[in-house]
PDB file of N, CA and C in Angstrom:
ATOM      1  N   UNK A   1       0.848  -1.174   0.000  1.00  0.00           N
ATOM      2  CA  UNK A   1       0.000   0.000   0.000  1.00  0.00           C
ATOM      3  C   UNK A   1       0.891   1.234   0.000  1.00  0.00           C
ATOM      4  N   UNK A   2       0.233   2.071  -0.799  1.00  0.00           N
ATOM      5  CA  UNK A   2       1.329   3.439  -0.587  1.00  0.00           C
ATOM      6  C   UNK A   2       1.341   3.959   0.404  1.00  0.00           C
ATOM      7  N   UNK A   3       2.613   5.246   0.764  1.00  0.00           N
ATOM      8  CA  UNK A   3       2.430   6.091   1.968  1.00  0.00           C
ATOM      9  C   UNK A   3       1.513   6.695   1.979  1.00  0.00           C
ATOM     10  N   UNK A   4       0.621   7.085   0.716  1.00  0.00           N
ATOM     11  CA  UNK A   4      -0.498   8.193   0.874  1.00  0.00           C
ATOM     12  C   UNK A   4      -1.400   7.510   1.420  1.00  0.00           C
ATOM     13  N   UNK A   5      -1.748   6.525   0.835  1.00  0.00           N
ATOM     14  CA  UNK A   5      -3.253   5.983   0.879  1.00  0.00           C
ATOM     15  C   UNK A   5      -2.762   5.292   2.455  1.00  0.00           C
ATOM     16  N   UNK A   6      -2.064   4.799   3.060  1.00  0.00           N
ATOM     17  CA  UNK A   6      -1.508   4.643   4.585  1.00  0.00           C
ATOM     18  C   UNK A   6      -1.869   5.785   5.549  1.00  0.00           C
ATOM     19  N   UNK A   7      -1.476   7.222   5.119  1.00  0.00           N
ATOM     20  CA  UNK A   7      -1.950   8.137   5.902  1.00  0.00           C
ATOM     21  C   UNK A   7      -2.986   8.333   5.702  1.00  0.00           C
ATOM     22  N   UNK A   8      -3.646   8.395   4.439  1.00  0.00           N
ATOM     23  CA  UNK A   8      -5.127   8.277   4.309  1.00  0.00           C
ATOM     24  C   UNK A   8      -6.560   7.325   5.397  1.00  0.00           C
ATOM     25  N   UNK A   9      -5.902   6.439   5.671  1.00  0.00           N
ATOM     26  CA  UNK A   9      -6.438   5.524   6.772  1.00  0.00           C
ATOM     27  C   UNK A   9      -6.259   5.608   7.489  1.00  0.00           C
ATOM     28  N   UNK A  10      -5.192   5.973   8.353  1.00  0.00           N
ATOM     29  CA  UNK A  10      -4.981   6.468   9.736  1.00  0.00           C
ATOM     30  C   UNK A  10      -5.671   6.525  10.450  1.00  0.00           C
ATOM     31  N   UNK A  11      -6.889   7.017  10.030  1.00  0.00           N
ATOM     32  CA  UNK A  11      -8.667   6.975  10.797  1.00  0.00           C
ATOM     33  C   UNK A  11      -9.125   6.031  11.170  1.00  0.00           C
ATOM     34  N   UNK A  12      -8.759   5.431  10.457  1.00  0.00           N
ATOM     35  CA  UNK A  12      -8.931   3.862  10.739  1.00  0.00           C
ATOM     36  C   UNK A  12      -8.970   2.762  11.920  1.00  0.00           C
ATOM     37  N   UNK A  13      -7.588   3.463  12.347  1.00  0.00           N
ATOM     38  CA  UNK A  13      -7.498   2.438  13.657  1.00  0.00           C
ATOM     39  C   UNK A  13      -8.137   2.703  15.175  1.00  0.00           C
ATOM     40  N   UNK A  14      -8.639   3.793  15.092  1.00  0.00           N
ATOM     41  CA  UNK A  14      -9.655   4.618  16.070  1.00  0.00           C
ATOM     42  C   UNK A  14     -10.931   4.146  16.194  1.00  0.00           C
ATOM     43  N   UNK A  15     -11.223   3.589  14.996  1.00  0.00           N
ATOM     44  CA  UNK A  15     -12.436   3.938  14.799  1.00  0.00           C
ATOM     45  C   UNK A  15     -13.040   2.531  15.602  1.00  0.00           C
ATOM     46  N   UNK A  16     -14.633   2.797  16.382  1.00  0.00           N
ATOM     47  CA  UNK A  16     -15.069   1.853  16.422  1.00  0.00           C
ATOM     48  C   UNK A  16     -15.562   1.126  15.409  1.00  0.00           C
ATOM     49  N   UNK A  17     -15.831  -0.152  16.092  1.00  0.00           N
ATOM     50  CA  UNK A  17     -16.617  -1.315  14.993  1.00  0.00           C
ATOM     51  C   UNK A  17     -17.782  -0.952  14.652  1.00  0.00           C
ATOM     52  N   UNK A  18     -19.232  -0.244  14.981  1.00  0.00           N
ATOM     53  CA  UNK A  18     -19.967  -0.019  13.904  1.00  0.00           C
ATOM     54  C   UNK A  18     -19.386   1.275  13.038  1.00  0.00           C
ATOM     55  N   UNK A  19     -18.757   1.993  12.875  1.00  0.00           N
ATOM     56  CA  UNK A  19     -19.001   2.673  12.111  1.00  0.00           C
ATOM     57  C   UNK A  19     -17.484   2.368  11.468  1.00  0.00           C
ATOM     58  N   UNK A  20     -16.619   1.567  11.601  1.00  0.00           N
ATOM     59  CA  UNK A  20     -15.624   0.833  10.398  1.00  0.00           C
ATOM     60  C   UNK A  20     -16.772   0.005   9.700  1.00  0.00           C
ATOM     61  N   UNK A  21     -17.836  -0.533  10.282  1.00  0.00           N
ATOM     62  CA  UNK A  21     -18.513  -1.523   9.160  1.00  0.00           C
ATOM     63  C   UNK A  21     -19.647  -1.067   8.504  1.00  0.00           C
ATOM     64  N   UNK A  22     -20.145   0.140   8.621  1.00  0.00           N
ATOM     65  CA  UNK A  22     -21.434   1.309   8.354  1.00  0.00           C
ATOM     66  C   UNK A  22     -20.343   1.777   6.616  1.00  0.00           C
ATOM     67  N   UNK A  23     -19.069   2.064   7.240  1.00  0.00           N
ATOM     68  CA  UNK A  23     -18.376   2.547   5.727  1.00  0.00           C
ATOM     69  C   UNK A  23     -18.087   1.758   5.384  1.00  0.00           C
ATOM     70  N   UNK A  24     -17.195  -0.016   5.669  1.00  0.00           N
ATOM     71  CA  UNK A  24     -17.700  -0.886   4.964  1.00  0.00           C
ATOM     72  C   UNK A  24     -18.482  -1.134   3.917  1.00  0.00           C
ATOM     73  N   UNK A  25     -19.539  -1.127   4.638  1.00  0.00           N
ATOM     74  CA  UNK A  25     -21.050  -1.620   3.618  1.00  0.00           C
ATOM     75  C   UNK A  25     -20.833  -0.137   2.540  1.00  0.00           C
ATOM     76  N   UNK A  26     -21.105   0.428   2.757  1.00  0.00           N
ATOM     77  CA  UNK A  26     -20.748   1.776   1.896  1.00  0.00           C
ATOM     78  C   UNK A  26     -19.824   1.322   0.839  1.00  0.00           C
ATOM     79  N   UNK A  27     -18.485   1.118   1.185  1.00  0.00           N
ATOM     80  CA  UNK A  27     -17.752   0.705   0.090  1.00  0.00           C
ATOM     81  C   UNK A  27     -17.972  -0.279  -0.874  1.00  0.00           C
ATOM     82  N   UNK A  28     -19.022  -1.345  -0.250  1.00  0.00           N
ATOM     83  CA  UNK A  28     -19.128  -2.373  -1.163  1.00  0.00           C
ATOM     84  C   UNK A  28     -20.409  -2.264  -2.050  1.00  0.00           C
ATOM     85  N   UNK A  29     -21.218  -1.525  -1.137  1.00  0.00           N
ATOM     86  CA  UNK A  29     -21.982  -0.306  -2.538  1.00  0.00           C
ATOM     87  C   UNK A  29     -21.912   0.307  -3.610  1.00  0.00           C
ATOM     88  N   UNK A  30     -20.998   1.015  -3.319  1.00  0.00           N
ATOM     89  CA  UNK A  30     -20.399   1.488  -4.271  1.00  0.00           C
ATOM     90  C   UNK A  30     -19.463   0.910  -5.284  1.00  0.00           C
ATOM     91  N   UNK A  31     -18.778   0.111  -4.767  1.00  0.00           N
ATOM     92  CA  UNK A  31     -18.094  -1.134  -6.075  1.00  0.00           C
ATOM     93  C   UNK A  31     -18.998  -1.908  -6.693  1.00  0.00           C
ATOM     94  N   UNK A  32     -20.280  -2.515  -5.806  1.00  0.00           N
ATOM     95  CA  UNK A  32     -20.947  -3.353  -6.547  1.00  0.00           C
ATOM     96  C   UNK A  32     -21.768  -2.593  -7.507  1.00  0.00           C
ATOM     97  N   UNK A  33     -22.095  -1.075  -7.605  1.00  0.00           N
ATOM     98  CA  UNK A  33     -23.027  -0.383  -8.117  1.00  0.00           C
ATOM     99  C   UNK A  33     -21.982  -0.102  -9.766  1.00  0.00           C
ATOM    100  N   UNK A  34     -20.752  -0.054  -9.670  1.00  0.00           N
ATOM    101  CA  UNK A  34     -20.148  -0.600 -11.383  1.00  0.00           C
ATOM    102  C   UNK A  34     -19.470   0.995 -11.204  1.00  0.00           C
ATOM    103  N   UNK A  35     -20.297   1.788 -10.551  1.00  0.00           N
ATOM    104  CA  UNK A  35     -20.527   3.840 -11.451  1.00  0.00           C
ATOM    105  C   UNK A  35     -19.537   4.181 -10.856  1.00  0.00           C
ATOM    106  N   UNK A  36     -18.222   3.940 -10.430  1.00  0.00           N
ATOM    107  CA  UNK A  36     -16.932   4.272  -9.995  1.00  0.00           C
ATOM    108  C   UNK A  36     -16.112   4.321 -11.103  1.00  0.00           C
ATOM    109  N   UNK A  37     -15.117   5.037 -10.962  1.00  0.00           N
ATOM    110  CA  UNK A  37     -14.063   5.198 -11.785  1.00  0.00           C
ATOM    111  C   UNK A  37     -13.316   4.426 -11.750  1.00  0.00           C
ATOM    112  N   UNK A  38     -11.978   3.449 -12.272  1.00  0.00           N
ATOM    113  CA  UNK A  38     -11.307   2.628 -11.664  1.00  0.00           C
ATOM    114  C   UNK A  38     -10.589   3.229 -11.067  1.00  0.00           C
ATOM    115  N   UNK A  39      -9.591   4.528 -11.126  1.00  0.00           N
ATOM    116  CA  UNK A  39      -8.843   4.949  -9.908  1.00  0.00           C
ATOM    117  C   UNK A  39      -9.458   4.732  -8.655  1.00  0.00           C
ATOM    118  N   UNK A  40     -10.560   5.714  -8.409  1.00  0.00           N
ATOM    119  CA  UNK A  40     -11.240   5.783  -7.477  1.00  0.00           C
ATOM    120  C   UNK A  40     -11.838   4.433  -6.878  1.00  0.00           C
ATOM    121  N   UNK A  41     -12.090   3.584  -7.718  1.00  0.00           N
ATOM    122  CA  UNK A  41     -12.508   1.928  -7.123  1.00  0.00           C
ATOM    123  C   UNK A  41     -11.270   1.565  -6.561  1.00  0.00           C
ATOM    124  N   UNK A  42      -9.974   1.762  -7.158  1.00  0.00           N
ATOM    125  CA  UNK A  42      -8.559   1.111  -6.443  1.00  0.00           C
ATOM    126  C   UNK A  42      -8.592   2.052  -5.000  1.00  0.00           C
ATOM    127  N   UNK A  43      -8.889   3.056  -4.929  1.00  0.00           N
ATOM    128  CA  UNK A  43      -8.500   3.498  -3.734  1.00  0.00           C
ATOM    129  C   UNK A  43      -9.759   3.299  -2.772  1.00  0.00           C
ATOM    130  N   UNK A  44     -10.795   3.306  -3.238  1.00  0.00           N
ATOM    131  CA  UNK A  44     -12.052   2.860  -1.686  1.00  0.00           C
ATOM    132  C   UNK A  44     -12.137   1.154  -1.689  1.00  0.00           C
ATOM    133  N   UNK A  45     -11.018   0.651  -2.784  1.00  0.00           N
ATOM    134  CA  UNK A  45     -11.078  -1.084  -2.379  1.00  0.00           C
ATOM    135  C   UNK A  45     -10.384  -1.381  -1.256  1.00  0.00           C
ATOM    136  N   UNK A  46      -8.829  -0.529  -1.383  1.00  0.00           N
ATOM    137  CA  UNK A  46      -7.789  -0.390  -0.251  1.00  0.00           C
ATOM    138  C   UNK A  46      -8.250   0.065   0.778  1.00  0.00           C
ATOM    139  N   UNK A  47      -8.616   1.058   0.896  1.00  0.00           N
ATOM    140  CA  UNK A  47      -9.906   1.487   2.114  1.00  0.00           C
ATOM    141  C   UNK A  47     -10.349   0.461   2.834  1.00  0.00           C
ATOM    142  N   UNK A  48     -11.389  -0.064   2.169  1.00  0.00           N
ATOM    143  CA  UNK A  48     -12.242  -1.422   2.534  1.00  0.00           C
ATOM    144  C   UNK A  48     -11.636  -2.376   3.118  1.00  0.00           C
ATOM    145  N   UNK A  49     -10.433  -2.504   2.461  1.00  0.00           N
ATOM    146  CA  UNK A  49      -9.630  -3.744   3.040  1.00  0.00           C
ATOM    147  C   UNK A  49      -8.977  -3.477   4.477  1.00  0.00           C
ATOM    148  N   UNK A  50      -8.755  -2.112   4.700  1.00  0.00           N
ATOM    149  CA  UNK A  50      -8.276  -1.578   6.104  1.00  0.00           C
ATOM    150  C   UNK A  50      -9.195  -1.705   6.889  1.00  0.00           C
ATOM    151  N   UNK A  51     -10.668  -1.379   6.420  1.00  0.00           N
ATOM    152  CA  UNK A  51     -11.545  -1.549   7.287  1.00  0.00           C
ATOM    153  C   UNK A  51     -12.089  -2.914   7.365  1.00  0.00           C
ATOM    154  N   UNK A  52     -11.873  -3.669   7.072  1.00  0.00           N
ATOM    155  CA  UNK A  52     -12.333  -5.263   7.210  1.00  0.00           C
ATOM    156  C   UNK A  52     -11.430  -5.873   8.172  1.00  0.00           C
ATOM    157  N   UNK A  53      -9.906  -5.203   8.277  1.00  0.00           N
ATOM    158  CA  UNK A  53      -8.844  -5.754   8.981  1.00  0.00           C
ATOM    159  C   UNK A  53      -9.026  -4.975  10.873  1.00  0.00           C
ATOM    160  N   UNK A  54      -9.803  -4.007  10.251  1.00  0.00           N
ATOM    161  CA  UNK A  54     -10.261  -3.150  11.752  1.00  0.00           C
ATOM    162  C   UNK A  54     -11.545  -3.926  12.265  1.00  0.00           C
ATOM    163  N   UNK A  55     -12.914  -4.307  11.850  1.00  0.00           N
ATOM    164  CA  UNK A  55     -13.172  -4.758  11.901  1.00  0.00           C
ATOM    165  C   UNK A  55     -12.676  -6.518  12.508  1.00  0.00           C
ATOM    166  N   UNK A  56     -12.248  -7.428  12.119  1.00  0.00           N
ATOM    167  CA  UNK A  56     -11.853  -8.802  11.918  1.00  0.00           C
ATOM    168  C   UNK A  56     -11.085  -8.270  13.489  1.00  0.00           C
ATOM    169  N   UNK A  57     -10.319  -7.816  13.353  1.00  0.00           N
ATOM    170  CA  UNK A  57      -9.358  -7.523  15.037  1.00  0.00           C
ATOM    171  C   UNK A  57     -10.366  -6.933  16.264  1.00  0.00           C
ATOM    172  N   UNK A  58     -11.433  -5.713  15.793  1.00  0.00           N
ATOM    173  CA  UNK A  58     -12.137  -5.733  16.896  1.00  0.00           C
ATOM    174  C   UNK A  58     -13.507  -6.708  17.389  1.00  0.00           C
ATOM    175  N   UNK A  59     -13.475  -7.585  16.185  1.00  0.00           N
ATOM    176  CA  UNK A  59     -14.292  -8.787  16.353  1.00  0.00           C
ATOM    177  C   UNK A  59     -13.894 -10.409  17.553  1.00  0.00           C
ATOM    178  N   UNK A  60     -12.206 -10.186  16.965  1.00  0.00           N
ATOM    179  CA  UNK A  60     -11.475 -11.231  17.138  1.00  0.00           C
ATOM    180  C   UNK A  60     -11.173 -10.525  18.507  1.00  0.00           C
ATOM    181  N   UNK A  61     -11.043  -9.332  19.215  1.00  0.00           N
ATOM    182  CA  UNK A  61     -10.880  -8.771  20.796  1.00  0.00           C
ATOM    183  C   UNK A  61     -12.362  -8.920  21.516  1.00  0.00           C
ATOM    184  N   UNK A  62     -13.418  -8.911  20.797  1.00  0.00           N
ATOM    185  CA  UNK A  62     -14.317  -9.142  21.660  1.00  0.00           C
ATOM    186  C   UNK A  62     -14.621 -10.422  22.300  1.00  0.00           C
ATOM    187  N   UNK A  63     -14.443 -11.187  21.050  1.00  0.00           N
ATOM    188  CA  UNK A  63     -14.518 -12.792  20.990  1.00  0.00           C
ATOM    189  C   UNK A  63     -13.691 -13.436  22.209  1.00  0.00           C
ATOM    190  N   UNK A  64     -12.645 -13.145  22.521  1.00  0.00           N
ATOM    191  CA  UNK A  64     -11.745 -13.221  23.477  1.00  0.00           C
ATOM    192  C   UNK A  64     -12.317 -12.944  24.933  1.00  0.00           C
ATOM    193  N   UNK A  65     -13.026 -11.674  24.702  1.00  0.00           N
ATOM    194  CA  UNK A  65     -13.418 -10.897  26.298  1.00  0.00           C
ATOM    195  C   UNK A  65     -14.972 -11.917  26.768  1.00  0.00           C
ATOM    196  N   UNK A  66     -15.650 -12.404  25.797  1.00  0.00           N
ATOM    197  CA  UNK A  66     -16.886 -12.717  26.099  1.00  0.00           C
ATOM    198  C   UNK A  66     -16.604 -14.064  27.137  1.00  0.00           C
ATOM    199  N   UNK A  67     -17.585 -13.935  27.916  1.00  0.00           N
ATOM    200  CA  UNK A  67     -17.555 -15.046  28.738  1.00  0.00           C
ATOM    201  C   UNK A  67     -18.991 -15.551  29.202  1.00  0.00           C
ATOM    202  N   UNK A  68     -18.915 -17.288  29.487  1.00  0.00           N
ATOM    203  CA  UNK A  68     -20.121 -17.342  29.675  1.00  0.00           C
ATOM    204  C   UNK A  68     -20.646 -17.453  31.173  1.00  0.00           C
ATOM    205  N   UNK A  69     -21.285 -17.165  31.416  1.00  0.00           N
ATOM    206  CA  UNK A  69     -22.202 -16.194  32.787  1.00  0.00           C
ATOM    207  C   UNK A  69     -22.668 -17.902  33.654  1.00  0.00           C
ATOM    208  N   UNK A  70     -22.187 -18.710  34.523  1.00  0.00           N
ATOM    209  CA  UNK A  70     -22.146 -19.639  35.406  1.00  0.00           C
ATOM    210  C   UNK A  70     -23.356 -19.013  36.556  1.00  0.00           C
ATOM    211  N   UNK A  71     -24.711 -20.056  36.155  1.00  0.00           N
ATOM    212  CA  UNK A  71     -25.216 -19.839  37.435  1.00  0.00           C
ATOM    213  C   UNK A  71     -25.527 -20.389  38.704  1.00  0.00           C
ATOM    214  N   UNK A  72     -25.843 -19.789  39.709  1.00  0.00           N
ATOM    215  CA  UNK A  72     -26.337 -21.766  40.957  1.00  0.00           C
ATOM    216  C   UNK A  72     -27.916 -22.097  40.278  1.00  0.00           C
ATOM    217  N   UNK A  73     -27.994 -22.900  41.315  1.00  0.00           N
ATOM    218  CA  UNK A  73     -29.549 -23.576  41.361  1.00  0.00           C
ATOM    219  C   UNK A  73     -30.539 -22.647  41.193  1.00  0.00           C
ATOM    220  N   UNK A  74     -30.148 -20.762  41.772  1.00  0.00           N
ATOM    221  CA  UNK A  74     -31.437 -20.174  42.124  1.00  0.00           C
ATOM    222  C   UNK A  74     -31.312 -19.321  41.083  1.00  0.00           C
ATOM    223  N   UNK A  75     -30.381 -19.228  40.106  1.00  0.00           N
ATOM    224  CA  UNK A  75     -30.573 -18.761  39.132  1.00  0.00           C
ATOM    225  C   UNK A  75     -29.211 -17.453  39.041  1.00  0.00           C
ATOM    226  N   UNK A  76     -28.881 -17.419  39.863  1.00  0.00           N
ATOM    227  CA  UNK A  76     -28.227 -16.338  40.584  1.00  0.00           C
ATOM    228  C   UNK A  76     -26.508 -16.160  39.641  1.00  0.00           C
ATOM    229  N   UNK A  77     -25.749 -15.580  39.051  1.00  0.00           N
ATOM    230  CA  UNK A  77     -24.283 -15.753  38.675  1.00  0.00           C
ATOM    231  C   UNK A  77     -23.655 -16.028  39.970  1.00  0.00           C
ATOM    232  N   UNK A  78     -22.814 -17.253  39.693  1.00  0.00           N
ATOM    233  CA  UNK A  78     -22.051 -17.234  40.354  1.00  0.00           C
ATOM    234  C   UNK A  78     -20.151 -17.035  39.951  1.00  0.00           C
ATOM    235  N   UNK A  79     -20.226 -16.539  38.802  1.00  0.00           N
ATOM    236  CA  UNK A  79     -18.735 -16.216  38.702  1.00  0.00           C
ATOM    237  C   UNK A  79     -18.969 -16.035  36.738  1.00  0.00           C
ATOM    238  N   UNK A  80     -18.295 -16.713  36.383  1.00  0.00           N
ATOM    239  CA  UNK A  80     -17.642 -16.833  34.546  1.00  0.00           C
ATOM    240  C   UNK A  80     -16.567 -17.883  34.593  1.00  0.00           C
ATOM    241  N   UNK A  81     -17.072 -18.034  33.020  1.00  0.00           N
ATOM    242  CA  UNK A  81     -15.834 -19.137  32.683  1.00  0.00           C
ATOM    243  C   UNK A  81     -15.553 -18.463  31.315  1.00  0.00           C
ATOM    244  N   UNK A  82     -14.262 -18.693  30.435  1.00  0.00           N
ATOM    245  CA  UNK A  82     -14.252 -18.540  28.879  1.00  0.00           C
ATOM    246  C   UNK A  82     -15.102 -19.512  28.306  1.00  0.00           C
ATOM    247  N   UNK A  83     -15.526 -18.543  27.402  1.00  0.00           N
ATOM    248  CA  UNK A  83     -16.654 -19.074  26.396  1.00  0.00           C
ATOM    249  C   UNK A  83     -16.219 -20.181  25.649  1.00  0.00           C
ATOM    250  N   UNK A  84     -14.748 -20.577  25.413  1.00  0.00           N
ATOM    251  CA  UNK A  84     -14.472 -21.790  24.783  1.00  0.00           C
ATOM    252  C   UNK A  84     -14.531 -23.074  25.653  1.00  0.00           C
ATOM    253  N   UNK A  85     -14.491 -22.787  26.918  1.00  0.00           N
ATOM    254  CA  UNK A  85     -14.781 -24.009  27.427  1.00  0.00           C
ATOM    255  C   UNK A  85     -16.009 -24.600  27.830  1.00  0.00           C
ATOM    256  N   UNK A  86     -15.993 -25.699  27.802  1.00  0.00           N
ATOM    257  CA  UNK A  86     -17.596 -26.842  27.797  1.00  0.00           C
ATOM    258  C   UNK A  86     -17.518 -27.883  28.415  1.00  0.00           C
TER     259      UNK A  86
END
């Protein structure tokens, strides 16, 4: 990726997850809709791809944090476990 289009994204890594995936969908609008220029399609594809990688990482950090909620008999939490274990 170039240096421009690198500083160009920069925004990027700030950003929360709905609204990296709100411009997402946006981008793939607009590519699938044909009425882009190809410059301009090369540079909101690269875009897209930054934001899919922002996305995929703040997906893959949540996925990590979630846990599943252990209760007693009365219904009550009694602590957490990771969600991968069963």
């Amino acid at each position: 990726m170039a240096k421009d289009t690198k500083d160009a994204n920069g925004d990027v890594a700030a950003m929360p997850f709905e609204k990296a995936m709100a411009e997402l969908e946006q981008i793939v609008g607009k590519l699938e809709s044909g009425n882009v220029p190809l410059e301009d399609s090369i540079k909101i594809y690269e875009r897209g791809e930054v934001l899919k990688k922002r996305c995929d990482a703040l997906l893959k950090d949540a996925e990590a944090r979630v846990e599943k909620i252990a209760l007693d008999a009365k219904g009550k939490p009694t602590g957490s476990t990771p969600l991968d274990q069963d």
